[in-house]
N, C-alpha and C. Protein backbone atom coordinates (compact mmCIF):
# COMPACT_ATOMS: atom_id res chain seq x y z
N UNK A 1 0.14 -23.99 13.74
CA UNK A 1 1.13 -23.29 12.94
C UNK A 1 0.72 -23.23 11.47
N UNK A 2 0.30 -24.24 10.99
CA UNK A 2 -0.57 -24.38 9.39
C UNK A 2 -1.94 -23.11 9.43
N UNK A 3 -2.28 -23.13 10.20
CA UNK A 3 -3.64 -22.12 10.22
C UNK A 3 -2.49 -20.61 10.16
N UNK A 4 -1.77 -20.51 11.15
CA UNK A 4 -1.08 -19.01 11.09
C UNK A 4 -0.37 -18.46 9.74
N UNK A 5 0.25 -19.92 9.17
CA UNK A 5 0.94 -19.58 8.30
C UNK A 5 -0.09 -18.99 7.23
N UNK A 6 -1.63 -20.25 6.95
CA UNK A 6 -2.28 -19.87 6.06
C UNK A 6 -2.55 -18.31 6.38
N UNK A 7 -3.06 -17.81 7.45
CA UNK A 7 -3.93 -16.41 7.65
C UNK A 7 -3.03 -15.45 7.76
N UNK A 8 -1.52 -15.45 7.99
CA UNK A 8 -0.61 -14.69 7.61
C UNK A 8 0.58 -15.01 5.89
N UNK A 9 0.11 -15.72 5.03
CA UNK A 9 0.69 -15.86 4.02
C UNK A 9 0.73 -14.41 3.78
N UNK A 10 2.47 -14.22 3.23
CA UNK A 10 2.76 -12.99 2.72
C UNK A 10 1.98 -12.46 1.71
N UNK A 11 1.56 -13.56 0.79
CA UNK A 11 0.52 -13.06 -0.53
C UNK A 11 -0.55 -12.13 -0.19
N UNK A 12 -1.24 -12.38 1.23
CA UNK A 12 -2.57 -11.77 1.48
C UNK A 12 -2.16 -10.11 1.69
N UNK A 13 -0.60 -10.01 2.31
CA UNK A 13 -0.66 -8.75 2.53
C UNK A 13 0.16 -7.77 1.93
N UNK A 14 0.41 -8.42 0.41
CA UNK A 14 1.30 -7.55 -0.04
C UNK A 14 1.12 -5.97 0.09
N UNK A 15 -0.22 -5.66 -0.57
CA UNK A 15 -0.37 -3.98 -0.13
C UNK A 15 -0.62 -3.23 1.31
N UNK A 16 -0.58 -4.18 2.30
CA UNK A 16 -0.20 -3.63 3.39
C UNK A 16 0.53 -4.54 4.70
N UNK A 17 1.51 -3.91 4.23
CA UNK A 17 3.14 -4.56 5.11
C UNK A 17 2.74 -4.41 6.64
N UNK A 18 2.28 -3.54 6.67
CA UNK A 18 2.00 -2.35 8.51
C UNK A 18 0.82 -3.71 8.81
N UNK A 19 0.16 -3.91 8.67
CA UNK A 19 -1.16 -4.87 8.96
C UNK A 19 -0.29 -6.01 9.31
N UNK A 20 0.15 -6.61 8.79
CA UNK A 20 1.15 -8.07 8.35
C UNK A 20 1.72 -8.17 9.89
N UNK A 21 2.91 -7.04 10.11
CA UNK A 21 4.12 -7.17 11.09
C UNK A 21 3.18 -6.89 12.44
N UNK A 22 2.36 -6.12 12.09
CA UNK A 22 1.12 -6.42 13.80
C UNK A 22 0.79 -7.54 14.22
N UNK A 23 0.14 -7.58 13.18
CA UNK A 23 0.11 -9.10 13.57
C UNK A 23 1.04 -10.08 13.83
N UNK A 24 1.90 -10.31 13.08
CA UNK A 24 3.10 -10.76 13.37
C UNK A 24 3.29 -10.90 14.98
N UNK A 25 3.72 -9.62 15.42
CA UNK A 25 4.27 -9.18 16.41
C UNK A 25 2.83 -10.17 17.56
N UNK A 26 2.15 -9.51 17.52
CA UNK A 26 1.28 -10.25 18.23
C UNK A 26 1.05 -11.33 18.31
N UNK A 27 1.10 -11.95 17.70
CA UNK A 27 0.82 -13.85 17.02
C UNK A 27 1.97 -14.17 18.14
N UNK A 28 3.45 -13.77 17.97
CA UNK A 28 4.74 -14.11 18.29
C UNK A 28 4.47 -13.63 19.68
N UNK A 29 3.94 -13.01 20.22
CA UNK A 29 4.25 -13.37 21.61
C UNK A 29 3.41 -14.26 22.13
N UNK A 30 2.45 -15.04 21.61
CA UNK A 30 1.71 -16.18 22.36
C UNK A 30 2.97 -17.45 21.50
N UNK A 31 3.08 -17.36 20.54
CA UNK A 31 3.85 -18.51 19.70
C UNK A 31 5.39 -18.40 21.01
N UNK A 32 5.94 -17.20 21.59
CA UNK A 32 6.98 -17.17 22.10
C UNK A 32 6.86 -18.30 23.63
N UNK A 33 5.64 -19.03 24.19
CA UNK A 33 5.78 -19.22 25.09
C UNK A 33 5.48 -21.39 24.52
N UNK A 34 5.33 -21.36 23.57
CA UNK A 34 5.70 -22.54 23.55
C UNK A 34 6.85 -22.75 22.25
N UNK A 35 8.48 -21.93 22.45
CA UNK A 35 9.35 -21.38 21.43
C UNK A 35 9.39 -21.83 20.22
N UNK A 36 8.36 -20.95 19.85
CA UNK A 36 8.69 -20.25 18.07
C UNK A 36 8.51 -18.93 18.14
N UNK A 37 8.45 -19.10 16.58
CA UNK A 37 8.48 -17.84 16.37
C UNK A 37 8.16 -17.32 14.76
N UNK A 38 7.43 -16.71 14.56
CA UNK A 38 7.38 -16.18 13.29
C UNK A 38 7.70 -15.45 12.40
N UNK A 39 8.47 -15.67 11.26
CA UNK A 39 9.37 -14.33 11.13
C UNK A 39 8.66 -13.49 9.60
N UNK A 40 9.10 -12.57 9.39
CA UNK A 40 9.10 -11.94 7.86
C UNK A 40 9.20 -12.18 7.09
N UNK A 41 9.77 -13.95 6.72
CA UNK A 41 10.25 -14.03 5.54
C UNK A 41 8.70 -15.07 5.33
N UNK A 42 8.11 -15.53 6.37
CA UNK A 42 6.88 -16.39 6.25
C UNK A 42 7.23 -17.62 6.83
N UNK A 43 8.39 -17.82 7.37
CA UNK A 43 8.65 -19.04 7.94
C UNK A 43 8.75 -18.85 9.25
N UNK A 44 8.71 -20.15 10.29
CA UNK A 44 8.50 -20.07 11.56
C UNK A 44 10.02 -21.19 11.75
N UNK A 45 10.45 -20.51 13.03
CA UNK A 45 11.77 -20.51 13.47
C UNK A 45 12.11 -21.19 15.13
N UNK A 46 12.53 -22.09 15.45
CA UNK A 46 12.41 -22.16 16.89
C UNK A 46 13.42 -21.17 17.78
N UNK A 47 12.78 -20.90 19.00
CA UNK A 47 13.40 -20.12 19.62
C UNK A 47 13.38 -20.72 21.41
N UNK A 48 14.08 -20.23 22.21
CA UNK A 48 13.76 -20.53 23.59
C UNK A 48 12.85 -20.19 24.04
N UNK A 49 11.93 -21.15 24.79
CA UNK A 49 10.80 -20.72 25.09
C UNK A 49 10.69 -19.64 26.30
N UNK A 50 9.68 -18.61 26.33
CA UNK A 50 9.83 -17.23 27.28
C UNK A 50 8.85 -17.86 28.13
N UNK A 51 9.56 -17.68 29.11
CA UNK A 51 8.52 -18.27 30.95
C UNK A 51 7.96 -17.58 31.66
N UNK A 52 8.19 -15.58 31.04
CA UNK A 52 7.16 -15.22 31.67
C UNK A 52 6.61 -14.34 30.62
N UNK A 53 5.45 -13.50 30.99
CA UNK A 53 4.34 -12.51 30.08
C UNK A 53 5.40 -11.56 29.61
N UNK A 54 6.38 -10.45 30.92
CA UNK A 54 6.76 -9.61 30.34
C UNK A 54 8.04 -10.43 29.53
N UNK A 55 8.61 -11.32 29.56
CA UNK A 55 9.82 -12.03 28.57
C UNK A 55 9.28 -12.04 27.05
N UNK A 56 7.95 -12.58 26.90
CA UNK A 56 7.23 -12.47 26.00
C UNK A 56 7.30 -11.41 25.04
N UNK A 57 6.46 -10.42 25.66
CA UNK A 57 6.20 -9.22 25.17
C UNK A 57 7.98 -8.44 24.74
N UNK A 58 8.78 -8.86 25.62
CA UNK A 58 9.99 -8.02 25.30
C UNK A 58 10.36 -8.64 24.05
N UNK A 59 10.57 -10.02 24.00
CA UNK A 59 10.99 -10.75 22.54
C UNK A 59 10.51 -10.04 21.19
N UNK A 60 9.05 -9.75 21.43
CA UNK A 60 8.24 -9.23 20.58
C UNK A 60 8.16 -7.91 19.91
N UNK A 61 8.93 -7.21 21.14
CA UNK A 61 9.06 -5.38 21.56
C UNK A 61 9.84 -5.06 19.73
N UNK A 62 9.29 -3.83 19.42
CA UNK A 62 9.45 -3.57 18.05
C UNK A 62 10.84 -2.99 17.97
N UNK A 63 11.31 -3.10 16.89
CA UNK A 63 12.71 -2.89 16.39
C UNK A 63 13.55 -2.02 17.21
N UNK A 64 12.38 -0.52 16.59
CA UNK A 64 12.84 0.96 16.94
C UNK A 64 13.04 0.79 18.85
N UNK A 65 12.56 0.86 19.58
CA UNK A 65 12.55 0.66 20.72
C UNK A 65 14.09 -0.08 21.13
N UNK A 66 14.50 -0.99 20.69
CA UNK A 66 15.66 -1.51 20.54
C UNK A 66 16.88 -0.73 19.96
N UNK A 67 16.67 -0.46 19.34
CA UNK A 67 17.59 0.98 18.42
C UNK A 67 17.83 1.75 19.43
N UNK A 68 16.75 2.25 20.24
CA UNK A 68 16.79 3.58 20.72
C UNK A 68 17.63 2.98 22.49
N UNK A 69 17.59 1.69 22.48
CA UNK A 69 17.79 1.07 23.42
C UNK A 69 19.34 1.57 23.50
N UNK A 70 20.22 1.19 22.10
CA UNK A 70 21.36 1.15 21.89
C UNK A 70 22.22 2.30 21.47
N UNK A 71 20.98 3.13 21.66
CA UNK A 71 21.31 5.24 21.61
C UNK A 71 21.79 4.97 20.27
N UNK A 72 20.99 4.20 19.01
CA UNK A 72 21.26 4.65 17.45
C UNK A 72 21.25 5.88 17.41
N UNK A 73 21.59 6.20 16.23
CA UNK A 73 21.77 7.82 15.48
C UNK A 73 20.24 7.80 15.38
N UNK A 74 19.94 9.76 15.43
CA UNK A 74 18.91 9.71 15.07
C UNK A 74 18.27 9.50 13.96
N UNK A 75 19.24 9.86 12.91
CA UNK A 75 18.74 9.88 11.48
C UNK A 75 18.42 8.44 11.01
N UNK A 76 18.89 7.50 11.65
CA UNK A 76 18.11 6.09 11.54
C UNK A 76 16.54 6.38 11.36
N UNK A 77 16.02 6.84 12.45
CA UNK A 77 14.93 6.85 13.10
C UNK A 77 13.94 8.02 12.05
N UNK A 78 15.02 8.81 11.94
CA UNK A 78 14.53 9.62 10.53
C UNK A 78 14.13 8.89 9.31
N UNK A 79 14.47 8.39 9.12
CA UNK A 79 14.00 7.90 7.27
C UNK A 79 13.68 6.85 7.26
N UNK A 80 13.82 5.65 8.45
CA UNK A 80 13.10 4.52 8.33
C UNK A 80 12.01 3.98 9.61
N UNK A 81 11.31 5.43 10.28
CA UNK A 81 10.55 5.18 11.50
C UNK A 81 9.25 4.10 11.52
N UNK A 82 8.70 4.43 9.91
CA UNK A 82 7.50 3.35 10.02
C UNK A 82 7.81 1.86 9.61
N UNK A 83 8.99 1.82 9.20
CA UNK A 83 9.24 0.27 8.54
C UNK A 83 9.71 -0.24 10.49
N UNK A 84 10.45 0.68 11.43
CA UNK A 84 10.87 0.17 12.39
C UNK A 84 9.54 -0.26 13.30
N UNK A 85 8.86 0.85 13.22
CA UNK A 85 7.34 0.71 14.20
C UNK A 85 6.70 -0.62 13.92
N UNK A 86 6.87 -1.33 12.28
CA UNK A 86 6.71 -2.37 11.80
C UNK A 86 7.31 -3.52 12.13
N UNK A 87 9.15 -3.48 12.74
CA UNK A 87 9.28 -4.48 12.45
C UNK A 87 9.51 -4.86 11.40
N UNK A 88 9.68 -4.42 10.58
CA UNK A 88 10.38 -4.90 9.06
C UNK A 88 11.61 -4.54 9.03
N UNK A 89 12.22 -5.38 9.00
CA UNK A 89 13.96 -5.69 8.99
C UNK A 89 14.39 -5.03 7.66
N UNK A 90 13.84 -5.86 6.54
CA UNK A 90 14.39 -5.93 5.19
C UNK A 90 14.48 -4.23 4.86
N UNK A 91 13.11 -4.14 5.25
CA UNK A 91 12.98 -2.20 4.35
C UNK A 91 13.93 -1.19 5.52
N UNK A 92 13.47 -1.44 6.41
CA UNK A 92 14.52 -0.73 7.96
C UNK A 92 15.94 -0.52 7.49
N UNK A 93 16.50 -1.58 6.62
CA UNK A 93 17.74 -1.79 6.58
C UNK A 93 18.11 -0.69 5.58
N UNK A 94 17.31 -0.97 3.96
CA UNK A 94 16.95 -0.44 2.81
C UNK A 94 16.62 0.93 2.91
N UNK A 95 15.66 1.53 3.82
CA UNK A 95 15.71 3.18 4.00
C UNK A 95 16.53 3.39 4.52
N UNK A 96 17.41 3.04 6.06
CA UNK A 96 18.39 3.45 6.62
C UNK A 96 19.47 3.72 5.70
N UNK A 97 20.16 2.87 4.71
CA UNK A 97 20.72 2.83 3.47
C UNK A 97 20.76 4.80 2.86
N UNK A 98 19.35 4.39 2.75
CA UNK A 98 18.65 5.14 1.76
C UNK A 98 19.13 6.05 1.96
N UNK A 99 19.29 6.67 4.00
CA UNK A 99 19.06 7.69 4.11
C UNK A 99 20.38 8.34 4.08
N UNK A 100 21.28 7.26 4.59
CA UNK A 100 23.02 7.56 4.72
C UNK A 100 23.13 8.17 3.84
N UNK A 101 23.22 7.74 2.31
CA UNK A 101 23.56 8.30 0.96
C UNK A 101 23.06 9.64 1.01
N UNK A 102 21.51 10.03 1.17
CA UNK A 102 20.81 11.48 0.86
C UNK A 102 21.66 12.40 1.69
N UNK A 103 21.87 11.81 3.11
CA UNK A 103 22.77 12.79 3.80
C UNK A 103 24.04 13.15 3.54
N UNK A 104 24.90 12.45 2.95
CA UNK A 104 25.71 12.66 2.52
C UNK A 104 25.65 13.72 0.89
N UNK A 105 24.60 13.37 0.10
CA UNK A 105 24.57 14.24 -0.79
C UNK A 105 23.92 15.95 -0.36
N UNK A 106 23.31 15.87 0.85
CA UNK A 106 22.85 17.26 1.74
C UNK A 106 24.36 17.64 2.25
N UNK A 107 24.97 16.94 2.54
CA UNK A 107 26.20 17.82 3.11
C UNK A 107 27.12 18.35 2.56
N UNK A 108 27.62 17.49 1.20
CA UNK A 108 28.47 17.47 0.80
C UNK A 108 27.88 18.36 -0.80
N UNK A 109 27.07 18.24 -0.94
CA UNK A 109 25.92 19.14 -2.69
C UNK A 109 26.50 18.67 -3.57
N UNK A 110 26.44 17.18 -3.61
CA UNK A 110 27.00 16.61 -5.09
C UNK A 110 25.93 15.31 -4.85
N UNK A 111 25.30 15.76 -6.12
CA UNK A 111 23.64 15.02 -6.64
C UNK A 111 24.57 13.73 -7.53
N UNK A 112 24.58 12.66 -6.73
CA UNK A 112 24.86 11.69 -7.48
C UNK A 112 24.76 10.07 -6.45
N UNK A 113 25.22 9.05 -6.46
CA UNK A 113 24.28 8.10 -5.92
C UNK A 113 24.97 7.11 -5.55
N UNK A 114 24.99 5.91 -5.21
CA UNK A 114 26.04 5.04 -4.79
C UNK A 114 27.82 5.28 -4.58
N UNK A 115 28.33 3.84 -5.22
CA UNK A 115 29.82 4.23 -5.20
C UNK A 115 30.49 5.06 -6.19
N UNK A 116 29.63 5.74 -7.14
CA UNK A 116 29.50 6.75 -7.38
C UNK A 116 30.12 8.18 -6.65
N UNK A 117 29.22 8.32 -6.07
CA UNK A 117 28.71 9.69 -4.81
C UNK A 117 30.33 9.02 -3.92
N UNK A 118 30.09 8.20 -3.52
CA UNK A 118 31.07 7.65 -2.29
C UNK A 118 32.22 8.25 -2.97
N UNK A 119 32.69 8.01 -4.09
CA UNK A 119 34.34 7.68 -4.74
C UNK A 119 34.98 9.27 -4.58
N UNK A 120 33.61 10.42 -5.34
CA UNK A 120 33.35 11.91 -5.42
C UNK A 120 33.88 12.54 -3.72
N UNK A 121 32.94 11.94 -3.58
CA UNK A 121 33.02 12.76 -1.58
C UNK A 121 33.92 12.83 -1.34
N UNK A 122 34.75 11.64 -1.00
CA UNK A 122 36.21 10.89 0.12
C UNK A 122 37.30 10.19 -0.77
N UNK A 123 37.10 11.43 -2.17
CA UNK A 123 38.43 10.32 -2.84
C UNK A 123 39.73 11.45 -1.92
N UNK A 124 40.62 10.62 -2.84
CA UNK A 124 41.67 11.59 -2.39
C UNK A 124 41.88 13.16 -2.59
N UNK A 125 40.97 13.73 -3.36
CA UNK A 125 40.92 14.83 -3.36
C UNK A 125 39.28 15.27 -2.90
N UNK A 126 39.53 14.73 -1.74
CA UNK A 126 37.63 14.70 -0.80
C UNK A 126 36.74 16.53 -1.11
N UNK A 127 35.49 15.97 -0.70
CA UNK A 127 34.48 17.20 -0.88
C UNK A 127 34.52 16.97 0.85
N UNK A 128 34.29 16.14 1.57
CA UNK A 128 34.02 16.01 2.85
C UNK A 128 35.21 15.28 3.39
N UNK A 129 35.14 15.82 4.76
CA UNK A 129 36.74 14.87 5.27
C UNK A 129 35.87 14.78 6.73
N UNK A 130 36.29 13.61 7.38
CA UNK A 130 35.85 13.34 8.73
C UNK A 130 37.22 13.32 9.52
N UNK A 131 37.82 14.33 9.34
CA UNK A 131 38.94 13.83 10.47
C UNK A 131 40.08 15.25 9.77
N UNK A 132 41.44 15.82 10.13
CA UNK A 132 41.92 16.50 9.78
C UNK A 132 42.55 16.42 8.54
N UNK A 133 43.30 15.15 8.01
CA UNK A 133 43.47 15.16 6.89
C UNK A 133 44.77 15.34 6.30
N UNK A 134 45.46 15.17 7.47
CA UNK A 134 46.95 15.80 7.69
C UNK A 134 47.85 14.46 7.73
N UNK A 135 47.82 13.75 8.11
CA UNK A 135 48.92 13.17 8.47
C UNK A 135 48.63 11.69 7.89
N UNK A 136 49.81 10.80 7.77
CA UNK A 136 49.27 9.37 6.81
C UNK A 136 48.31 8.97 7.50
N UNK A 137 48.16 8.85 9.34
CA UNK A 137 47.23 7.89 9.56
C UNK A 137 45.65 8.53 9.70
N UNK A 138 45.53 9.60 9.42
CA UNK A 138 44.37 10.35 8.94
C UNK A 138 43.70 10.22 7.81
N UNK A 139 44.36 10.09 7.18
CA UNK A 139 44.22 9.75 5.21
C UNK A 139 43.66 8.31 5.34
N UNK A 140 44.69 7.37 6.10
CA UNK A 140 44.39 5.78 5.88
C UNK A 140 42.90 5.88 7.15
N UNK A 141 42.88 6.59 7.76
CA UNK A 141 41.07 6.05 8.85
C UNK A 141 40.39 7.08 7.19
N UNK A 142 40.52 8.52 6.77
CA UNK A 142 39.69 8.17 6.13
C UNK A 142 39.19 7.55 4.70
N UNK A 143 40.21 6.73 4.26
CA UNK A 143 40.27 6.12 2.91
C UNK A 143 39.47 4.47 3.96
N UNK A 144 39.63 4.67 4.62
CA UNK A 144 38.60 3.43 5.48
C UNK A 144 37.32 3.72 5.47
N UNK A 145 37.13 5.24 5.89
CA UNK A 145 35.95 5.08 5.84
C UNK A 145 34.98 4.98 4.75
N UNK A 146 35.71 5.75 3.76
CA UNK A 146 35.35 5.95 2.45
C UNK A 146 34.89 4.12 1.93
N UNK A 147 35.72 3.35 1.94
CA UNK A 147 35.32 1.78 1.95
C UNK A 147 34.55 1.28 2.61
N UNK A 148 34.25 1.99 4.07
CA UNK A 148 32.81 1.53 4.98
C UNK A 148 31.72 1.44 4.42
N UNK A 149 31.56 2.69 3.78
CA UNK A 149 30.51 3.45 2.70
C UNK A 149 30.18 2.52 1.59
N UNK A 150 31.28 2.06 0.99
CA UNK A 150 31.00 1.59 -0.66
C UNK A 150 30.52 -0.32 0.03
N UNK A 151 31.38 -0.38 1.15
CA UNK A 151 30.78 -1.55 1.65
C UNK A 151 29.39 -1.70 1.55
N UNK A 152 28.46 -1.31 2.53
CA UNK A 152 27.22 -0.60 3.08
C UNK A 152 26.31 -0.70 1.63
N UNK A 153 27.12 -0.03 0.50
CA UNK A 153 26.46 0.00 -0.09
C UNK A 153 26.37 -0.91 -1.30
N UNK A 154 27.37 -1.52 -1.42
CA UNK A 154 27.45 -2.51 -2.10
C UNK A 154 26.52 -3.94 -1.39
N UNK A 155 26.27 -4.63 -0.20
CA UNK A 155 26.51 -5.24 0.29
C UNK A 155 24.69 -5.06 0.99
N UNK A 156 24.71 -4.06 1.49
CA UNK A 156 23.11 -4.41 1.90
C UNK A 156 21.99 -3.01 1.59
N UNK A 157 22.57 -2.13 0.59
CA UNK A 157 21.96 -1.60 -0.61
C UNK A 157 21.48 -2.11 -1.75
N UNK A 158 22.29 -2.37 -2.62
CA UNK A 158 22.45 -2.98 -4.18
C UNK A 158 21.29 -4.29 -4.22
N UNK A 159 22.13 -5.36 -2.89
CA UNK A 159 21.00 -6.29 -3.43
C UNK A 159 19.88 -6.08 -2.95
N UNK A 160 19.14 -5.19 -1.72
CA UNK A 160 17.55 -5.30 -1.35
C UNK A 160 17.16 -4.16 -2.28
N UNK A 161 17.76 -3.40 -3.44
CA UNK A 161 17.02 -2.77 -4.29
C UNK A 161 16.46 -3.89 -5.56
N UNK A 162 17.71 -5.32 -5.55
CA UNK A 162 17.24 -6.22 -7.07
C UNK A 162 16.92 -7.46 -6.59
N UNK A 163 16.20 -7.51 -5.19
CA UNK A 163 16.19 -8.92 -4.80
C UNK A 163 14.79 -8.55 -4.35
N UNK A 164 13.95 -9.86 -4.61
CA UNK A 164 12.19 -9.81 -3.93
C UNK A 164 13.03 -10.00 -2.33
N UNK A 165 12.04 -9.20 -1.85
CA UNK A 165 12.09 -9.56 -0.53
C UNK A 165 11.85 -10.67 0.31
N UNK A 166 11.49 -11.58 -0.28
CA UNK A 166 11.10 -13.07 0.26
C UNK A 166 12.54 -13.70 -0.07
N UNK A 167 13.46 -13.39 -0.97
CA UNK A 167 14.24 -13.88 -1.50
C UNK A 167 15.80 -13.67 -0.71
N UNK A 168 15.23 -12.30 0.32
CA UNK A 168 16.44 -11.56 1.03
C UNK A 168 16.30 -11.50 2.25
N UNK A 169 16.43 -12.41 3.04
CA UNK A 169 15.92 -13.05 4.42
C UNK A 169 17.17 -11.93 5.34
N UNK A 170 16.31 -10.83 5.98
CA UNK A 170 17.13 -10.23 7.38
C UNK A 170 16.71 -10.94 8.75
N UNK A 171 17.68 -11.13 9.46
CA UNK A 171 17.08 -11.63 10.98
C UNK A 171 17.01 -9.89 11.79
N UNK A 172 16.50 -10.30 12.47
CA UNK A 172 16.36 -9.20 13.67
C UNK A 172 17.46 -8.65 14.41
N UNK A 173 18.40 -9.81 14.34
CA UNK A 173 20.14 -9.76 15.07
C UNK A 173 21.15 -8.95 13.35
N UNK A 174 20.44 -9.22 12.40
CA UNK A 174 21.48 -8.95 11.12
C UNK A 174 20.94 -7.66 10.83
N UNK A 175 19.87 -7.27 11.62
CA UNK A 175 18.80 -5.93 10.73
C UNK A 175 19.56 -4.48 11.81
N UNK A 176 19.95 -5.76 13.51
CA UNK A 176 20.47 -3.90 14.62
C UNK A 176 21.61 -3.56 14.38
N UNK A 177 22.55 -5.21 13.87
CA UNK A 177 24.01 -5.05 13.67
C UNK A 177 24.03 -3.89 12.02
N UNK A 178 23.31 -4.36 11.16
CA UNK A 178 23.56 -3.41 10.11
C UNK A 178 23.19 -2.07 10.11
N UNK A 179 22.21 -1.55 10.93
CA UNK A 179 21.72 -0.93 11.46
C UNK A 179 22.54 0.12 12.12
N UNK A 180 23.83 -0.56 12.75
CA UNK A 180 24.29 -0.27 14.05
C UNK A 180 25.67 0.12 13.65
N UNK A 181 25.67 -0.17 11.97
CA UNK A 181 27.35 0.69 11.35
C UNK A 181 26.55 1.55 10.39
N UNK A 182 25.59 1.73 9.73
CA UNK A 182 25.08 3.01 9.71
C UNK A 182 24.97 4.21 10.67
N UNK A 183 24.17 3.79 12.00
CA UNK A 183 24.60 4.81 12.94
C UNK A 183 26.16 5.27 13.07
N UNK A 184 26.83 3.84 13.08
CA UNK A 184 28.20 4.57 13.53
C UNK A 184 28.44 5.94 11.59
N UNK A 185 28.44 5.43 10.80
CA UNK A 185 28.19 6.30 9.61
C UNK A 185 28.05 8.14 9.49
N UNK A 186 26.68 7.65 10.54
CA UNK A 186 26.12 9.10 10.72
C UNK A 186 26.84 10.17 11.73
N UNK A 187 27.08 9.27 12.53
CA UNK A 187 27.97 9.38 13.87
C UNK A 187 29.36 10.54 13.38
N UNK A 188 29.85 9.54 12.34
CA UNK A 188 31.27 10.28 11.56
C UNK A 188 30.91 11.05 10.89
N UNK A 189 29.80 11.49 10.31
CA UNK A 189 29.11 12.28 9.01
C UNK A 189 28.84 13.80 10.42
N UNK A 190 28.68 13.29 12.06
CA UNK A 190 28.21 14.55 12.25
C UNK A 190 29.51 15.75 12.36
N UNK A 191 30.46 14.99 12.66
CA UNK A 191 32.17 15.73 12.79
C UNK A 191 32.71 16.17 11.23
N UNK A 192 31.88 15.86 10.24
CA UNK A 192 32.49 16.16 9.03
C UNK A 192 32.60 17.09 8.40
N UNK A 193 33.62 18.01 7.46
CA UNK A 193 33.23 19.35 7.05
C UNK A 193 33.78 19.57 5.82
N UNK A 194 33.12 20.41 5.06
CA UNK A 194 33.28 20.30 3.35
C UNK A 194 34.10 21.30 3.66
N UNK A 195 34.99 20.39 2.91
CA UNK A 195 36.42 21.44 2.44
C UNK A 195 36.61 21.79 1.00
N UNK A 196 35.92 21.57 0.04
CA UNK A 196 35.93 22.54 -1.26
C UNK A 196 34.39 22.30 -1.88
């Protein structure tokens, strides 16, 4: 484990992330059969040990594949395909982010950026409405959602834009779940329609 850690220290691969998580990935399915495991942040983690080859290899199986497992949105898969092919949690999370916001400024044509953009879109006098818009409990799902948004972005935007990444530890279980209310995001973004 001292030899892996040395020949995978994050330092060696700062300018290439894609090299790093291959390896990674690979290392971790021989490390998976006597349970560990190696993660992104550079630390090694115990896990249950896998008893057979294909258990192995599935532990190991890359992000996206998993995503697609769980019929994510596509636009996940859109803006953060090579950080997923990687295995990188942290940036996966950070473009997916990325991409919610751009889409929302494509739909809605108001060039502006965080809770910002959010407040503009779905205030009470919305550019975009996901739902009819009529009645109190229409208003209150979408003044919810409008808070989904500023959540999202407050919460696992803001800090992986001002935090080193060594410093902002995603698990693999925290990277599908966050992952997995963006899709729902996009999901509501596809029923949505600009009303002024």
């Amino acid at each position: 484990m001292k030899f892996i850690g040395f020949a995978l220290a994050l330092a060696k691969y700062v300018n290439n992330e894609t090299e790093f998580e291959e390896k990674r990935g690979l290392i971790n399915q021989q490390l998976h059969f006597v349970g560990y495991q190696y993660n992104n942040n550079g630390k090694f983690s115990e896990i249950k040990r896998a008893t057979t080859i294909s258990e192995a290899q599935q532990r190991a199986d890359n992000l996206k594949s998993k995503l697609e497992q769980r019929n994510t949105h596509v636009e996940i898969i859109k803006y953060c395909k090579a950080e997923l092919l990687a295995n990188n949690y942290f940036h996966s999370v950070f473009e997916a982010n990325k991409g919610l916001f751009e889409r929302i400024r494509e739909k809605s044509l108001y060039n502006e950026d965080g809770i910002k953009l959010i407040e503009h879109v779905f205030s009470s006098n919305p550019i975009l409405i996901i739902n009819n818009f009529q009645s109190t409990s229409e208003k209150r799902e979408h003044s919810g959602f409008c808070d989904i948004l500023k959540g999202l972005c407050g919460m696992f935007r803001n800090p992986t834009a001002h935090e080193p990444k060594i410093e902002w530890y995603i698990s693999e279980q925290d990277a599908l779940e966050i992952l997995a209310m963006i899709s729902y995001c996009h999901r509501r973004l596809d029923k949505a329609h600009k009303i002024r």
